[in-house]
C-alpha atoms as a PDB file:
ATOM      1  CA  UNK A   1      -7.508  15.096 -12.671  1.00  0.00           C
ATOM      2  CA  UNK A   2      -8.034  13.893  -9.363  1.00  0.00           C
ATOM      3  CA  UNK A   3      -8.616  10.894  -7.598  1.00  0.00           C
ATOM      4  CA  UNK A   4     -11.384   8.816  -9.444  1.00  0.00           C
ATOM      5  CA  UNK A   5     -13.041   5.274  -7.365  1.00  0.00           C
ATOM      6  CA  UNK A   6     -12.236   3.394 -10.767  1.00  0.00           C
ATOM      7  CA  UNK A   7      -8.248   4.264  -9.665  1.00  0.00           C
ATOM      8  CA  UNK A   8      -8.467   1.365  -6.882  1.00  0.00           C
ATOM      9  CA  UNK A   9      -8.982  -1.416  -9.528  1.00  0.00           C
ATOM     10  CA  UNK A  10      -7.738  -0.275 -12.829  1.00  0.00           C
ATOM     11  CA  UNK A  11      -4.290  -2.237 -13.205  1.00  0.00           C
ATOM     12  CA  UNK A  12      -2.179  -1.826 -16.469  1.00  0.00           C
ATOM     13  CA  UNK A  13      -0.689  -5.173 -16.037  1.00  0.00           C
ATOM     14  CA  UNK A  14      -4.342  -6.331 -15.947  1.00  0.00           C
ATOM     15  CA  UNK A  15      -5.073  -4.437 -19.480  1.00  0.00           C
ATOM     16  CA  UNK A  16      -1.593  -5.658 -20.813  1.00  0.00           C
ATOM     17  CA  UNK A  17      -2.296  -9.683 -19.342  1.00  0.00           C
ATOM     18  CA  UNK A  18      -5.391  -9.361 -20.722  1.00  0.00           C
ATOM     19  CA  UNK A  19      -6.731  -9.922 -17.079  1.00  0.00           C
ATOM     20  CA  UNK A  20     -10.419  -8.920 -16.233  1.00  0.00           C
ATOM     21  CA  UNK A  21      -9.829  -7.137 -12.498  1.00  0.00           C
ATOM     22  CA  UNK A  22     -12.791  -6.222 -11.591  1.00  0.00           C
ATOM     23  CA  UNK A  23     -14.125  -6.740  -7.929  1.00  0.00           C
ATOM     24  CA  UNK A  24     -16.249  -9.833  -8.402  1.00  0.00           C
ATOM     25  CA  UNK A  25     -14.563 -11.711 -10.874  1.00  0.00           C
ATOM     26  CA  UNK A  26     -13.298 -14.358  -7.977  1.00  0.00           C
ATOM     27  CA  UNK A  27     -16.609 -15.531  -6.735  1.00  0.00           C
ATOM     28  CA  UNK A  28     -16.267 -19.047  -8.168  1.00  0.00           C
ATOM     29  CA  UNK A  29     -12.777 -19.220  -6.668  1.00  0.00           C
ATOM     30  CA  UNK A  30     -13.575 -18.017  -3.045  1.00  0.00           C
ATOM     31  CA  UNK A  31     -17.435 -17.274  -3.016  1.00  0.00           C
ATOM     32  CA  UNK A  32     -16.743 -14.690   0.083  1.00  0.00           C
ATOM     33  CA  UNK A  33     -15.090 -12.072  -2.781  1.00  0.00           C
ATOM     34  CA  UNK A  34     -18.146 -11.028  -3.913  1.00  0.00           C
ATOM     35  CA  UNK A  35     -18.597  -6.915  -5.753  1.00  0.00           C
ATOM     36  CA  UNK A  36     -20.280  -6.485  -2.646  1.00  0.00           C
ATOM     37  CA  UNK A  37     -17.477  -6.909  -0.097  1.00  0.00           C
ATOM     38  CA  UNK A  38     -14.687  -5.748  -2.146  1.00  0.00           C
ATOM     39  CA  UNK A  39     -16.506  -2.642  -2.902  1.00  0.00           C
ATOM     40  CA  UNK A  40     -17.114  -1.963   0.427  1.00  0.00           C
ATOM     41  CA  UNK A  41     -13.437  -2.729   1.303  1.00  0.00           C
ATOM     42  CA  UNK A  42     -12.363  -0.116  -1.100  1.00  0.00           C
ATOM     43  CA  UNK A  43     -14.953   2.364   0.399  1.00  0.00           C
ATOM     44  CA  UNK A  44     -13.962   2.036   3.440  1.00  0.00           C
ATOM     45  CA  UNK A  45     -10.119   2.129   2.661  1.00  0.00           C
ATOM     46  CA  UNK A  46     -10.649   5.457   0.512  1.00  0.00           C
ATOM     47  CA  UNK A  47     -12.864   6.998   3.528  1.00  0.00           C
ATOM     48  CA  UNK A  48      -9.802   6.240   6.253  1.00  0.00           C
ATOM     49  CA  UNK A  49      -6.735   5.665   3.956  1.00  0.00           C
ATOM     50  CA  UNK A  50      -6.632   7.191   0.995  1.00  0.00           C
ATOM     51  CA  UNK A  51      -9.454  10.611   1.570  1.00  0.00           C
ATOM     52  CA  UNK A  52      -7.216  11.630   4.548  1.00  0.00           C
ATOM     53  CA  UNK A  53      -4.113  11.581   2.138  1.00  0.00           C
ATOM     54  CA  UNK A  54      -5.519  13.340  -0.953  1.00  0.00           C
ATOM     55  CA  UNK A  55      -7.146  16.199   1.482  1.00  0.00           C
ATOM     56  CA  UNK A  56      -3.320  16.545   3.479  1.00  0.00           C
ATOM     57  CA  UNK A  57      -1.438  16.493   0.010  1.00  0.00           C
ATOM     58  CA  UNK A  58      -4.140  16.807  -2.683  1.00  0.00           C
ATOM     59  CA  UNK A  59      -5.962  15.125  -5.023  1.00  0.00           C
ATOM     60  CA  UNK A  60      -3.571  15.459  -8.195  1.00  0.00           C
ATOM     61  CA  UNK A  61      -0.410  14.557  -6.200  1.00  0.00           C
ATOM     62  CA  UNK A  62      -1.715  11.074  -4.839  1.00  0.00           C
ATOM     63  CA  UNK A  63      -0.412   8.058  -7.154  1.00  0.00           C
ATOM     64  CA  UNK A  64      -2.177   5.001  -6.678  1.00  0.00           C
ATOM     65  CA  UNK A  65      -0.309   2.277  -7.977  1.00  0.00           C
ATOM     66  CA  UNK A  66      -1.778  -0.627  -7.180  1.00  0.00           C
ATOM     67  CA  UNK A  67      -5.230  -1.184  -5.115  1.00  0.00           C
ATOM     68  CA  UNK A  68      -7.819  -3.926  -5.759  1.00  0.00           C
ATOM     69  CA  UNK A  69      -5.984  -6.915  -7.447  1.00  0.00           C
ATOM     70  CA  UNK A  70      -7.832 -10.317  -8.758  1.00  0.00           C
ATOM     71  CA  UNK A  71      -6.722 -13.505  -7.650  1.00  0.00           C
ATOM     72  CA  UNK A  72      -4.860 -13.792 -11.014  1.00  0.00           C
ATOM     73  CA  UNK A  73      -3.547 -10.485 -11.533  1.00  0.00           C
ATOM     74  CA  UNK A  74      -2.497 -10.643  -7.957  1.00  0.00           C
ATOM     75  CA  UNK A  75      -0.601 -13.929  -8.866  1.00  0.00           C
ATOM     76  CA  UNK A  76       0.971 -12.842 -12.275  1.00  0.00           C
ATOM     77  CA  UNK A  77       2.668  -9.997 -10.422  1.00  0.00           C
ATOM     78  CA  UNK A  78       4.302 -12.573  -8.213  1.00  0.00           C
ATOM     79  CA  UNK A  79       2.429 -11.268  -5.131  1.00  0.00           C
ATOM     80  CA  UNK A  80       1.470 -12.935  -1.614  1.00  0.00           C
ATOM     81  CA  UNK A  81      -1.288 -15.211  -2.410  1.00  0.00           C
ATOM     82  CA  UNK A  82      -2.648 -14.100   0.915  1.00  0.00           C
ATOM     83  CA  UNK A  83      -2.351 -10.085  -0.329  1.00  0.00           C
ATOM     84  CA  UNK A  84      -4.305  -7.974   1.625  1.00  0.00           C
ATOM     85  CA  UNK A  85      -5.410  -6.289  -2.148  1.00  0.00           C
ATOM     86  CA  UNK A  86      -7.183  -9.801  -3.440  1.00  0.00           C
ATOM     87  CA  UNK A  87      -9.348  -8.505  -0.860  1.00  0.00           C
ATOM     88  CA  UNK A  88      -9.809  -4.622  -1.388  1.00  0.00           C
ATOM     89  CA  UNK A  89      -8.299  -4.062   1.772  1.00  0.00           C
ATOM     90  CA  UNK A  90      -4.803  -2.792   0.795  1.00  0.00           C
ATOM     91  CA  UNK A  91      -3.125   0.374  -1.598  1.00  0.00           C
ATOM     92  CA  UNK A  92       0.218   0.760  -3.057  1.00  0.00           C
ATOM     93  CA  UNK A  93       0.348   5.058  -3.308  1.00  0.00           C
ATOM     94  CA  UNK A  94       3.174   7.088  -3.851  1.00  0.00           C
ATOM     95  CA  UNK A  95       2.846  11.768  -4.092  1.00  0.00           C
ATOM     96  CA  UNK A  96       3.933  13.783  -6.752  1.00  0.00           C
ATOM     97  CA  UNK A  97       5.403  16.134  -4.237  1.00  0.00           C
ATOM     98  CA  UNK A  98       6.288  14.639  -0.822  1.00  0.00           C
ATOM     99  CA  UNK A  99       8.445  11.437  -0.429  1.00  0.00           C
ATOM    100  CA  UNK A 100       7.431   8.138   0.494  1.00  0.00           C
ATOM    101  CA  UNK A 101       9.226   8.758   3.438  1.00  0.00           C
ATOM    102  CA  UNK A 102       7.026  12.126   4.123  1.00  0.00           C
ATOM    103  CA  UNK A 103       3.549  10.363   3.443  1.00  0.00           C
ATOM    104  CA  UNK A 104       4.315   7.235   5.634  1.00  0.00           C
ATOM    105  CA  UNK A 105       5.421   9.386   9.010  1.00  0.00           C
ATOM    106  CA  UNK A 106       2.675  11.308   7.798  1.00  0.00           C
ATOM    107  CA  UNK A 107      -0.114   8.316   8.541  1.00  0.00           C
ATOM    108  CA  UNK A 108       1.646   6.922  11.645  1.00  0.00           C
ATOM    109  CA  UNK A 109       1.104  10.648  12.807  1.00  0.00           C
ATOM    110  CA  UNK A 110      -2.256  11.844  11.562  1.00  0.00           C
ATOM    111  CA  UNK A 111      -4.401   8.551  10.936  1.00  0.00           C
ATOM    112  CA  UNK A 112      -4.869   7.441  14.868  1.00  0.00           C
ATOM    113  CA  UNK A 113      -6.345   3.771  14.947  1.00  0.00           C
ATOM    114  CA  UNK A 114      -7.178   3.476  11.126  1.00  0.00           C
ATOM    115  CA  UNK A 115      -5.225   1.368   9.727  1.00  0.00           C
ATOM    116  CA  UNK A 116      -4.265  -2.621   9.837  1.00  0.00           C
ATOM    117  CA  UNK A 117      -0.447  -1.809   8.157  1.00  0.00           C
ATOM    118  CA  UNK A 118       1.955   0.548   6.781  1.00  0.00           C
ATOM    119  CA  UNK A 119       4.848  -0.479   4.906  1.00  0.00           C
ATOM    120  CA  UNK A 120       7.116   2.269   3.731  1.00  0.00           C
ATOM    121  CA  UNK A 121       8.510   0.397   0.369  1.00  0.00           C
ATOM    122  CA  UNK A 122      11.832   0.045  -1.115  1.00  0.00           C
ATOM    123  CA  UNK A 123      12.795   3.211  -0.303  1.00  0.00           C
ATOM    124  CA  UNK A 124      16.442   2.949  -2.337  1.00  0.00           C
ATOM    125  CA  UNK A 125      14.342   2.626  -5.316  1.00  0.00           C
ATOM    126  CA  UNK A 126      13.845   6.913  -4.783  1.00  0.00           C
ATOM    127  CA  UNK A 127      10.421   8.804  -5.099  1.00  0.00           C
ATOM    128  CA  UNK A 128       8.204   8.631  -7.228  1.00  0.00           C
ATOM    129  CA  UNK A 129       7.874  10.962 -10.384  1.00  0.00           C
ATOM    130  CA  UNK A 130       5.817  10.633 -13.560  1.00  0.00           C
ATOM    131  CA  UNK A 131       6.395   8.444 -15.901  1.00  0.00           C
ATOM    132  CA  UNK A 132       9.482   7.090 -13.459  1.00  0.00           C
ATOM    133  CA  UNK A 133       8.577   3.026 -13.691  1.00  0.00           C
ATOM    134  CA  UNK A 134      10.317   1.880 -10.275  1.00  0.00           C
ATOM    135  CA  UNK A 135      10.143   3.912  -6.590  1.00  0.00           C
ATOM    136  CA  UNK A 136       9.389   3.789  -3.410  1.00  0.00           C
ATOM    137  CA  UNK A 137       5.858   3.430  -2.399  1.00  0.00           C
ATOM    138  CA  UNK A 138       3.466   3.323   1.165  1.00  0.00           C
ATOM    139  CA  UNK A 139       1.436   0.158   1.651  1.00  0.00           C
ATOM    140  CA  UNK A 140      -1.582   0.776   3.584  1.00  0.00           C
ATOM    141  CA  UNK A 141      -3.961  -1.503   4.489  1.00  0.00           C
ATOM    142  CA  UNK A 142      -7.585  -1.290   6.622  1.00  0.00           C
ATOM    143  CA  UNK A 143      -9.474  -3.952   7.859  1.00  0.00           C
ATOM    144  CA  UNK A 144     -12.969  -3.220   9.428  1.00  0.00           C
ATOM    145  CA  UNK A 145     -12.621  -4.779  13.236  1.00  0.00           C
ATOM    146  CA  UNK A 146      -8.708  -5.638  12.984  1.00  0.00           C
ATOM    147  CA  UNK A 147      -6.021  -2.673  12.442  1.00  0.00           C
ATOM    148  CA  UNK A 148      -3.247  -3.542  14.423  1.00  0.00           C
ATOM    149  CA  UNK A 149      -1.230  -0.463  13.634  1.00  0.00           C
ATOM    150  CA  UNK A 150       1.502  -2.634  12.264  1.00  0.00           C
ATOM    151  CA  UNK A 151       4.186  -0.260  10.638  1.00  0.00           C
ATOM    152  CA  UNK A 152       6.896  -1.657   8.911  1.00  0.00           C
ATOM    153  CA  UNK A 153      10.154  -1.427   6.411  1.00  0.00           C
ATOM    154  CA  UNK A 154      10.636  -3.356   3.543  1.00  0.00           C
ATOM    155  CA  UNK A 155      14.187  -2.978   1.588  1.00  0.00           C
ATOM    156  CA  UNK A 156      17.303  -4.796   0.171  1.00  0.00           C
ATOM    157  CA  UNK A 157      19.580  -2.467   1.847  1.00  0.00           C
ATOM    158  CA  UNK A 158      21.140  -3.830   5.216  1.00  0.00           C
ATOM    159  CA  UNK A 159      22.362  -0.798   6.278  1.00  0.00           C
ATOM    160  CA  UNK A 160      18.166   0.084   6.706  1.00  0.00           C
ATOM    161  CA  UNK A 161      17.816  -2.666   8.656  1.00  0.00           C
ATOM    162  CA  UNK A 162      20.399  -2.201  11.060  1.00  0.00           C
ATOM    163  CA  UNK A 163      19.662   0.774  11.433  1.00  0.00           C
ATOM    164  CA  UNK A 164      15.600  -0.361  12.836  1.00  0.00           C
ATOM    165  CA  UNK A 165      17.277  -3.160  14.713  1.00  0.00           C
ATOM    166  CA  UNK A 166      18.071  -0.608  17.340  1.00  0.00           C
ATOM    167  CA  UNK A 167      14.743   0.157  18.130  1.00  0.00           C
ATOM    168  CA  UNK A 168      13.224  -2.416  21.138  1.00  0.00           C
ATOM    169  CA  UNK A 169      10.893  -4.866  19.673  1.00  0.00           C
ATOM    170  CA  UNK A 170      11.615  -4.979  16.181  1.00  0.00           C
ATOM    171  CA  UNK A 171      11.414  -7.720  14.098  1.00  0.00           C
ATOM    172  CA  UNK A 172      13.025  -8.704  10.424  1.00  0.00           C
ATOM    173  CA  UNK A 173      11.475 -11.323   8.135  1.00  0.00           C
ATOM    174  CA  UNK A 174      13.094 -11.389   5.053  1.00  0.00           C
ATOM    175  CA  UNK A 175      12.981  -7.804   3.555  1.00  0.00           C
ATOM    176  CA  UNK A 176      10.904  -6.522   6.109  1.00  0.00           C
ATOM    177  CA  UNK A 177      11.625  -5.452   9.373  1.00  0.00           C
ATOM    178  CA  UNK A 178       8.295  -4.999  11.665  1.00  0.00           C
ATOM    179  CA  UNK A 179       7.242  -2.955  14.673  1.00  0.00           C
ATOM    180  CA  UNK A 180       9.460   0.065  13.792  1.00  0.00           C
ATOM    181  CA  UNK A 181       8.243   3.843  14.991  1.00  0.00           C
ATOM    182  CA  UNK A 182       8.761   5.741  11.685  1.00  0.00           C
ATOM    183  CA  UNK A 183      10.447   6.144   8.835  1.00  0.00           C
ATOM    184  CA  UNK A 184      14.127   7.798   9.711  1.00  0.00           C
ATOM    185  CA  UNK A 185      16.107  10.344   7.997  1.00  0.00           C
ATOM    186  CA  UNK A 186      19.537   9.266   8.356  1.00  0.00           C
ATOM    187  CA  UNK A 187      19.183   5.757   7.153  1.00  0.00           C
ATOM    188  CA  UNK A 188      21.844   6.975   3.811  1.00  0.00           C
ATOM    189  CA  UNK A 189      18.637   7.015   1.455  1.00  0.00           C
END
């Protein structure tokens, strides 16, 4: 099948809410989310996110799981209010045949200044496989003007975060722990 534009804002828990989430429909809300600047978000996320990815792994294996989300779509999921995807800046993507784990090191190593973040996701939750409902994901976000190359963890295992606490200049919030180098092997995932 292959990756298709329409992937980045199709949402099944818009369809289910009954949620229109198409870029645009926030203008009223915040007049700066127009079609125009979400669509261009999303172009320019595919072009240095998401094209890189399908061309290392392929275009069938790439899961997109979440990309563009509405301001209410992005708050019936329980999401940030300030998410990075209200903006078409930010994709949840897991592969069909590499680990989260595999696809995340693979960014911090082969996308050099192009992104704003990468979150490696829950990864006690496993990899993904179809028609599995809950994994591990990557969280990638690019910002035109302002990637900071901020790579992070997020998890409900404390063993993980110990384990990142070692590195110099870390720093946990919550479930997240910030600044790390890459995603390890021997964390007991």
């Amino acid at each position: 099948m292959g990756f298709k534009y329409k992937h980045l804002w199709h949402s099944d828990a818009a369809v289910d809410g009954g949620i229109s989430n198409y870029p645009g429909v926030d203008i009223e809300s915040n007049p700066a989310l127009t079609a125009d600047y979400i669509n261009n978000n999303l172009s320019l996320l595919y072009q240095n996110i998401i094209s890189p990815l399908t061309n290392a792994f392929g275009p069938d294996n790439i899961f997109i799981s979440s990309g563009y989300r509405c301001m209410l779509l992005n708050r019936s999921i329980g999401a940030s209010p300030t998410s990075q995807h209200v903006y078409g800046l930010a994709v949840d993507l897991a592969c069909s045949t590499h680990s989260s784990r595999d696809i995340f090191n693979w960014c911090i190593e082969n996308l050099p200044n192009s992104w704003n973040q990468l979150i490696w996701e829950y990864p006690e939750k496993g990899n993904y496989t179809a028609g599995k409902s809950s994994f591990s994901w990557l969280h990638a976000s690019w910002a035109q003007g302002y990637n900071l190359r901020k790579i992070s963890v997020a998890t409900t295992v404390e063993s993980i975060h110990e384990r990142y606490k070692e590195e110099d200049g870390t720093n946990r919030v919550g479930e997240y722990t910030h600044k790390i180098n890459r995603a390890y092997n021997d964390i007991g995932i």
